[in-house]
PDB file of N, CA and C in Angstrom:
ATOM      1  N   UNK A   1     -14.837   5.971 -29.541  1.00  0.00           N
ATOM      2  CA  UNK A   1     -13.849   4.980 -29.925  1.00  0.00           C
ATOM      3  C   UNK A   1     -13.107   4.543 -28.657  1.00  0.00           C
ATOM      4  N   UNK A   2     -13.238   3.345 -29.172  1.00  0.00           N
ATOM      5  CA  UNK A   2     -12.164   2.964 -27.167  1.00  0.00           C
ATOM      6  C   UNK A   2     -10.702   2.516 -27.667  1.00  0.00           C
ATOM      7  N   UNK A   3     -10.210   2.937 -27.122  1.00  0.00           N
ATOM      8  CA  UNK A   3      -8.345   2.269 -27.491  1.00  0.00           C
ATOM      9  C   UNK A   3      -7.798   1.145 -26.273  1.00  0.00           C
ATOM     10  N   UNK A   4      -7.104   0.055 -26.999  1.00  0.00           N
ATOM     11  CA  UNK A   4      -6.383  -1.307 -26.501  1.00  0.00           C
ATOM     12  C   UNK A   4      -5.633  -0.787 -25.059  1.00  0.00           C
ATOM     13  N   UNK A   5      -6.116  -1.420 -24.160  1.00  0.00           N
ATOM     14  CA  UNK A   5      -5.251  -1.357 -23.295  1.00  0.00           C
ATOM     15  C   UNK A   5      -4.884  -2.190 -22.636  1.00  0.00           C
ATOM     16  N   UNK A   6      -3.629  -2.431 -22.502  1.00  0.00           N
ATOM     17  CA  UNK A   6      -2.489  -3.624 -21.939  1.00  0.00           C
ATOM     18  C   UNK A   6      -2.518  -3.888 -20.132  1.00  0.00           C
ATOM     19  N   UNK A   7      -3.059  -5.310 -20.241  1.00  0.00           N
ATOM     20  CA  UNK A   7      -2.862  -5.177 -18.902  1.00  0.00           C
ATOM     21  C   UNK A   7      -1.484  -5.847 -18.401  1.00  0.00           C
ATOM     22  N   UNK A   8      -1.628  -4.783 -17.041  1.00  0.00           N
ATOM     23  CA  UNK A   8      -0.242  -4.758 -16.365  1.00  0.00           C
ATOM     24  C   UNK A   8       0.296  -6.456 -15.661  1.00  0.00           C
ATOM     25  N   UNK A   9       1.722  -6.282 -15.588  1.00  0.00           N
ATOM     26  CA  UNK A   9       1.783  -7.132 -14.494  1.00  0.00           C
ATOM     27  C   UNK A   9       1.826  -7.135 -13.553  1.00  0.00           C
ATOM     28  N   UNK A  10       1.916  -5.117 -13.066  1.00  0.00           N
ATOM     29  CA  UNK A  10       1.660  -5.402 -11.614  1.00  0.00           C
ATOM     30  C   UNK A  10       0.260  -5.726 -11.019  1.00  0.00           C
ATOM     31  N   UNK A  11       0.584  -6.117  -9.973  1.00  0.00           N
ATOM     32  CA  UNK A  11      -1.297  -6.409  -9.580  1.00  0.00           C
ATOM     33  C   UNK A  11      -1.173  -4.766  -8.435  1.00  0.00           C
ATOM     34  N   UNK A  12      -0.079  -4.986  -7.569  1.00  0.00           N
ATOM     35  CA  UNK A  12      -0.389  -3.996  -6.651  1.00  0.00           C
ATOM     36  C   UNK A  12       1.210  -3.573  -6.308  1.00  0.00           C
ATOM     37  N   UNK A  13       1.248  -2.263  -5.876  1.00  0.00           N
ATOM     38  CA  UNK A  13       2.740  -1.365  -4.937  1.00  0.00           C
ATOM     39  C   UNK A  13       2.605  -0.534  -3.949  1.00  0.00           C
ATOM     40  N   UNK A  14       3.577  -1.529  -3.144  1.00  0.00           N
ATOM     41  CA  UNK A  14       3.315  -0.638  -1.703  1.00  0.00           C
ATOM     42  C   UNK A  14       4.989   0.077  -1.744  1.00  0.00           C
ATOM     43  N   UNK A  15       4.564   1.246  -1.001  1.00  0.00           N
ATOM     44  CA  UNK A  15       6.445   1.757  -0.382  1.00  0.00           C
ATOM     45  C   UNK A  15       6.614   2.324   0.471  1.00  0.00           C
ATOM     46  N   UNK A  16       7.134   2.192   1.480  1.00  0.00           N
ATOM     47  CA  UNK A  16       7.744   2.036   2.543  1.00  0.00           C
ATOM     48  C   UNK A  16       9.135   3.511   2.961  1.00  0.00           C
ATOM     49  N   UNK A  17       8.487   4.671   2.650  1.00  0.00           N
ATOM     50  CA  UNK A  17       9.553   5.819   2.400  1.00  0.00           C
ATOM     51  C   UNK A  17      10.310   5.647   3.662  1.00  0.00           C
ATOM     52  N   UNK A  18       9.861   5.427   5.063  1.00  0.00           N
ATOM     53  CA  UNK A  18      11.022   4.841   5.740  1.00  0.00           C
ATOM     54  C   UNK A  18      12.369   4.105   6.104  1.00  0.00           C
ATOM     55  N   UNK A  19      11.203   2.938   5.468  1.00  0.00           N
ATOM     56  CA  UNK A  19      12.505   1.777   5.548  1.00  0.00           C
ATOM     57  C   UNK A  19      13.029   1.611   3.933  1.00  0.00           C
ATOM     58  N   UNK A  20      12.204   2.522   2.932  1.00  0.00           N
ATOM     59  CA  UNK A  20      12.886   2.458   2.028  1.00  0.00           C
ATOM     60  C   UNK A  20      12.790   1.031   0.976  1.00  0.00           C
ATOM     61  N   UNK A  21      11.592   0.242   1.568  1.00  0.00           N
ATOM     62  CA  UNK A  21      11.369  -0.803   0.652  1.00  0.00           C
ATOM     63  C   UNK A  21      10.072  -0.528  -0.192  1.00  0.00           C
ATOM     64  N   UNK A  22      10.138  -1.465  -1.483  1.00  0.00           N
ATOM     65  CA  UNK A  22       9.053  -1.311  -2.273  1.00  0.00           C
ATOM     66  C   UNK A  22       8.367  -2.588  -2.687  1.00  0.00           C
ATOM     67  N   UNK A  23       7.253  -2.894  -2.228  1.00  0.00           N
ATOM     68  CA  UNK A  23       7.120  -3.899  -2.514  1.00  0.00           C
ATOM     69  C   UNK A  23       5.887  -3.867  -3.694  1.00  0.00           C
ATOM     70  N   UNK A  24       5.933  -5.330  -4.530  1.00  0.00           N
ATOM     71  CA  UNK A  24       5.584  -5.367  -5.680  1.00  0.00           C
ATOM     72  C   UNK A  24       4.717  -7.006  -5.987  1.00  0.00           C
ATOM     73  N   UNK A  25       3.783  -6.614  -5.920  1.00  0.00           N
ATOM     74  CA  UNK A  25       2.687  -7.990  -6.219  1.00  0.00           C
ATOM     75  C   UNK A  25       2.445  -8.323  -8.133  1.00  0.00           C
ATOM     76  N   UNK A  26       2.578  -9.840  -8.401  1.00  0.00           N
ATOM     77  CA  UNK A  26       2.451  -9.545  -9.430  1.00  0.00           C
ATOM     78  C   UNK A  26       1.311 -10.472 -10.015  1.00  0.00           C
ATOM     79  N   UNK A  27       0.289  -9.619 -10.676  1.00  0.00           N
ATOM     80  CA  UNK A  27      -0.962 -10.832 -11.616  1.00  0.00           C
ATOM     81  C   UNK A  27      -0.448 -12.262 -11.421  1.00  0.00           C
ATOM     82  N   UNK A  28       0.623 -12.546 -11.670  1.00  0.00           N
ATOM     83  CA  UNK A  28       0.975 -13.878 -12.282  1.00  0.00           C
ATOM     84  C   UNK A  28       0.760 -14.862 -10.795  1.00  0.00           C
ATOM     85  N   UNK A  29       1.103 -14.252 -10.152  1.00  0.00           N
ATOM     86  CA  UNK A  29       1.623 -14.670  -8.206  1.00  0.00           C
ATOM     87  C   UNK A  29       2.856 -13.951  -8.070  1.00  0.00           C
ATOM     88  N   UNK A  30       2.719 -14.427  -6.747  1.00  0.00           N
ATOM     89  CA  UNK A  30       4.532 -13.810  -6.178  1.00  0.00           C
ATOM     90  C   UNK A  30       4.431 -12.371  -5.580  1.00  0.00           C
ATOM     91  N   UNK A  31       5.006 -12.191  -4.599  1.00  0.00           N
ATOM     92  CA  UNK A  31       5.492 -10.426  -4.250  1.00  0.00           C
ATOM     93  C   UNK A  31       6.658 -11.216  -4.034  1.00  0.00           C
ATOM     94  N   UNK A  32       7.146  -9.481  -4.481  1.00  0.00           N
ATOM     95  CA  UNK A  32       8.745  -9.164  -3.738  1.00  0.00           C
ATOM     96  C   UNK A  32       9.363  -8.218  -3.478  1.00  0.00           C
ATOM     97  N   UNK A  33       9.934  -8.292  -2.549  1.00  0.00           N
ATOM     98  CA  UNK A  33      10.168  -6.743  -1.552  1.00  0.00           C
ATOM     99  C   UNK A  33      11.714  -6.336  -2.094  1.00  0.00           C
ATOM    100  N   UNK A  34      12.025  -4.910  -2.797  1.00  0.00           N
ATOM    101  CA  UNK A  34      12.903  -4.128  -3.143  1.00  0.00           C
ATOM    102  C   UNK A  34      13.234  -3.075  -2.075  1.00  0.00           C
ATOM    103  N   UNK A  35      14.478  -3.617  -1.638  1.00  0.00           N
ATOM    104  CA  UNK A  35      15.493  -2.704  -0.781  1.00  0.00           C
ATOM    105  C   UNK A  35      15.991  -1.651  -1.283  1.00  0.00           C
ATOM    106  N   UNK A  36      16.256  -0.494  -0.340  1.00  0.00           N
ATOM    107  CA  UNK A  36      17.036   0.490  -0.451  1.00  0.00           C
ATOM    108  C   UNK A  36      16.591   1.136  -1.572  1.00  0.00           C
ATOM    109  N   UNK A  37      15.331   1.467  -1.862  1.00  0.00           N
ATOM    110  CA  UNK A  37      14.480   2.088  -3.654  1.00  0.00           C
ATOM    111  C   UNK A  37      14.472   3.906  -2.648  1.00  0.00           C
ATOM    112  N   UNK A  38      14.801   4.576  -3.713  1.00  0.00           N
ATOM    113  CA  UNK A  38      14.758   5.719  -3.518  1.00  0.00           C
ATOM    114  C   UNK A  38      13.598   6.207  -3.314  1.00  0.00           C
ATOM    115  N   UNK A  39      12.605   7.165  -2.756  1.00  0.00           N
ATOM    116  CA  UNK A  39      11.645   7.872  -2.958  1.00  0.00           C
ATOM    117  C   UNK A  39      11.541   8.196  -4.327  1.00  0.00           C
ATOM    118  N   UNK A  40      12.087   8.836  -5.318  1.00  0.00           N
ATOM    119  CA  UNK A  40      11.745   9.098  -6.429  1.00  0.00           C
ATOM    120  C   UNK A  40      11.756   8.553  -7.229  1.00  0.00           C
ATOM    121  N   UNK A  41      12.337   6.980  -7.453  1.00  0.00           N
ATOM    122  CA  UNK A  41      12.084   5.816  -7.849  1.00  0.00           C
ATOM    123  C   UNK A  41      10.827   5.424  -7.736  1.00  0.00           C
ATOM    124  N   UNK A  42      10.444   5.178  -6.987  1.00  0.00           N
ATOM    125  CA  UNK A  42       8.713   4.981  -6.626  1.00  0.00           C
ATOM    126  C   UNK A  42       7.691   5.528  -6.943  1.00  0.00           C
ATOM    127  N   UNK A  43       7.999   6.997  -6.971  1.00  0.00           N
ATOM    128  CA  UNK A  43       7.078   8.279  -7.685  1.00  0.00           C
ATOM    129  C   UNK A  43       7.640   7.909  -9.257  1.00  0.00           C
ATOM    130  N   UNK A  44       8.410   7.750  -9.657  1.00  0.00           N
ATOM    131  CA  UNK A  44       8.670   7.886 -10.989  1.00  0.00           C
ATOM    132  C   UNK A  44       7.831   6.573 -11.566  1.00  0.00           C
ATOM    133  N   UNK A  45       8.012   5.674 -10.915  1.00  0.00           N
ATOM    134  CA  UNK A  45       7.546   3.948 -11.616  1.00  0.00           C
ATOM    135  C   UNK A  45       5.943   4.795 -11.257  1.00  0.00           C
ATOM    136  N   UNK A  46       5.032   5.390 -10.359  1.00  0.00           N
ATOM    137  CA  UNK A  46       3.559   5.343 -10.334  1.00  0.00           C
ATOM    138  C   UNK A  46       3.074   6.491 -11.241  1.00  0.00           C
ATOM    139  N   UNK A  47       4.239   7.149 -12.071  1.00  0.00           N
ATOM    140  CA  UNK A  47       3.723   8.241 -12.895  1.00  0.00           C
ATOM    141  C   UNK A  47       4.308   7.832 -13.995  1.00  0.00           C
ATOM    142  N   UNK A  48       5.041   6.921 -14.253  1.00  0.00           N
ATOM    143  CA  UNK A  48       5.513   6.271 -15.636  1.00  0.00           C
ATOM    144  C   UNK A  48       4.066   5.874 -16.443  1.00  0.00           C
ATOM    145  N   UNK A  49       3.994   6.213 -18.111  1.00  0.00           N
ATOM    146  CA  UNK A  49       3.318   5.607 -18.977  1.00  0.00           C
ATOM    147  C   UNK A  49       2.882   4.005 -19.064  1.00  0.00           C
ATOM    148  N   UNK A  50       4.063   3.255 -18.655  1.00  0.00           N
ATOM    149  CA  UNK A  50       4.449   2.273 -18.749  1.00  0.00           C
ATOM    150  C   UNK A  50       4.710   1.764 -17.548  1.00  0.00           C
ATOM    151  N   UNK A  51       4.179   1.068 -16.084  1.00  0.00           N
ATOM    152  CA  UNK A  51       4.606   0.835 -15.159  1.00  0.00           C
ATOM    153  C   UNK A  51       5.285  -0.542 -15.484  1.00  0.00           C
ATOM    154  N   UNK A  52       5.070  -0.931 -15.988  1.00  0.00           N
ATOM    155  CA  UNK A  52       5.797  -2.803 -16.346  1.00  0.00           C
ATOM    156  C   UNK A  52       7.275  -2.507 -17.161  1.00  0.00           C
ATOM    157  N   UNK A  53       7.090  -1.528 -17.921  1.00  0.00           N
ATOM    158  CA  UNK A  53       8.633  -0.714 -18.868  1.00  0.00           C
ATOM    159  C   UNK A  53       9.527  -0.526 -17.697  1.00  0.00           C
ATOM    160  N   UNK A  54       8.824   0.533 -16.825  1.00  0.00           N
ATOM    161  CA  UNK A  54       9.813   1.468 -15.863  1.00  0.00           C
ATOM    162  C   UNK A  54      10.164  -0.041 -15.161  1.00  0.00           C
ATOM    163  N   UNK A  55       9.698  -0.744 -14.446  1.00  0.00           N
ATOM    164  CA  UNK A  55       9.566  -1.530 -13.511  1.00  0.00           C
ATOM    165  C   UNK A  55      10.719  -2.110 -14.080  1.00  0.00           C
ATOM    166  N   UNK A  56      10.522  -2.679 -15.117  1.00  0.00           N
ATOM    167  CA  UNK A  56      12.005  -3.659 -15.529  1.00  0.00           C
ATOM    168  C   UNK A  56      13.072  -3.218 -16.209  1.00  0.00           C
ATOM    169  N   UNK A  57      12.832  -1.774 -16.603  1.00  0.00           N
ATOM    170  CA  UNK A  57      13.994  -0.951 -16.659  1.00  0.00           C
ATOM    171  C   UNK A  57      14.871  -0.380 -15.443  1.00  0.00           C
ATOM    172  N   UNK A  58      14.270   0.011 -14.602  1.00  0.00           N
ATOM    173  CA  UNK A  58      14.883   0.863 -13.490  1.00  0.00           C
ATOM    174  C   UNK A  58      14.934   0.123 -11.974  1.00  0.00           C
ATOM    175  N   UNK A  59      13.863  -1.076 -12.152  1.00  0.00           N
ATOM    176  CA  UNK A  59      13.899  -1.857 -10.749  1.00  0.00           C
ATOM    177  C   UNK A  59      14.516  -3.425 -10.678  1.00  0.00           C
ATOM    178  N   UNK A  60      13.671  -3.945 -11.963  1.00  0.00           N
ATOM    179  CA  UNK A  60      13.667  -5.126 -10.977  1.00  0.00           C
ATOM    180  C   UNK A  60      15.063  -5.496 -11.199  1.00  0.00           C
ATOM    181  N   UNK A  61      16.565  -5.426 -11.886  1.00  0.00           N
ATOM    182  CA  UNK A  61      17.337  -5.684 -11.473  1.00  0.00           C
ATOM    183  C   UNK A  61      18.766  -4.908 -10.973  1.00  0.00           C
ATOM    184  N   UNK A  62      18.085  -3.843 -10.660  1.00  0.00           N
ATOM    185  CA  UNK A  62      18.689  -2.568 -10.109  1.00  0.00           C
ATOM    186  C   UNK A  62      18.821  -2.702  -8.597  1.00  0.00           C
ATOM    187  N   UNK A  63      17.957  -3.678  -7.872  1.00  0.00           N
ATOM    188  CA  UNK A  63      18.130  -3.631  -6.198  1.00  0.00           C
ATOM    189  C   UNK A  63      18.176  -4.587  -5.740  1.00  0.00           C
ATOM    190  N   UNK A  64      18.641  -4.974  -4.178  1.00  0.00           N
ATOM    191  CA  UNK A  64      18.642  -6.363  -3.725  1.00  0.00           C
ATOM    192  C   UNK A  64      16.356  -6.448  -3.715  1.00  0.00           C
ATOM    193  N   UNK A  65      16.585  -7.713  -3.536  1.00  0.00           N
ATOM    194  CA  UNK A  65      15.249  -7.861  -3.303  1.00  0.00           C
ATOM    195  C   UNK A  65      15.147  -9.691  -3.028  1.00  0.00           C
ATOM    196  N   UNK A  66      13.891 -10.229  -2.390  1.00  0.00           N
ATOM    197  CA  UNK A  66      13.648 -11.620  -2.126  1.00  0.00           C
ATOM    198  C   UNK A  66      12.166 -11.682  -2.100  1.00  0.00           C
ATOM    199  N   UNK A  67      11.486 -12.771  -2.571  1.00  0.00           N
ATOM    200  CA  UNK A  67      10.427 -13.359  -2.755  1.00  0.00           C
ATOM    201  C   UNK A  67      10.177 -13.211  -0.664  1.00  0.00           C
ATOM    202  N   UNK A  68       8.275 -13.001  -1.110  1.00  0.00           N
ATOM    203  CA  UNK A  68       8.029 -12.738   0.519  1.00  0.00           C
ATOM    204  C   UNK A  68       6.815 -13.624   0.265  1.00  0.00           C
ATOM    205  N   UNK A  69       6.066 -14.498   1.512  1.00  0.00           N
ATOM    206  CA  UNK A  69       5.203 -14.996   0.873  1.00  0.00           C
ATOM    207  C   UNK A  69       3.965 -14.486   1.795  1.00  0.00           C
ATOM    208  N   UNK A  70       3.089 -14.412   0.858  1.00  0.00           N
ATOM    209  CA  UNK A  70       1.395 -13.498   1.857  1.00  0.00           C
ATOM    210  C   UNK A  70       0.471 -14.626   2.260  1.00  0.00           C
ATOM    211  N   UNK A  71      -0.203 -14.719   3.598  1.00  0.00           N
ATOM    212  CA  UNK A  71      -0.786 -15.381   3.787  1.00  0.00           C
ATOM    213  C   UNK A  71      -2.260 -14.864   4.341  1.00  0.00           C
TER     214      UNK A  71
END
């Protein structure tokens, strides 16, 4: 039996335990880079059930952050 599975909006996450940024690509388009994200913020959103839940529960308007554009 196969069970429904939801696809995400992230496409991809990078983090930056240095400088402390997290950055976040999304299916739709767009990255954007999240300042000052804790280390365990980051571990918590890549072991969350739900990375799109955690993501807009605990990030996306929890930190400074700005649209970056990839070329």
């Amino acid at each position: 039996m196969r069970g429904t599975t939801v696809k995400s909006n992230l496409r991809s996450v990078r983090y930056d335990a240095e400088t402390r940024v997290l950055e976040v690509e999304f299916h739709a388009g767009g990255v954007r880079e999240y300042r000052d994200v804790p280390l365990v913020v980051y571990e918590s959103l890549m072991t969350a059930v739900s990375r799109d839940e955690y993501f807009e529960k605990h990030i996306r308007f929890r930190f400074r952050h700005r649209h970056i554009f990839k070329i």
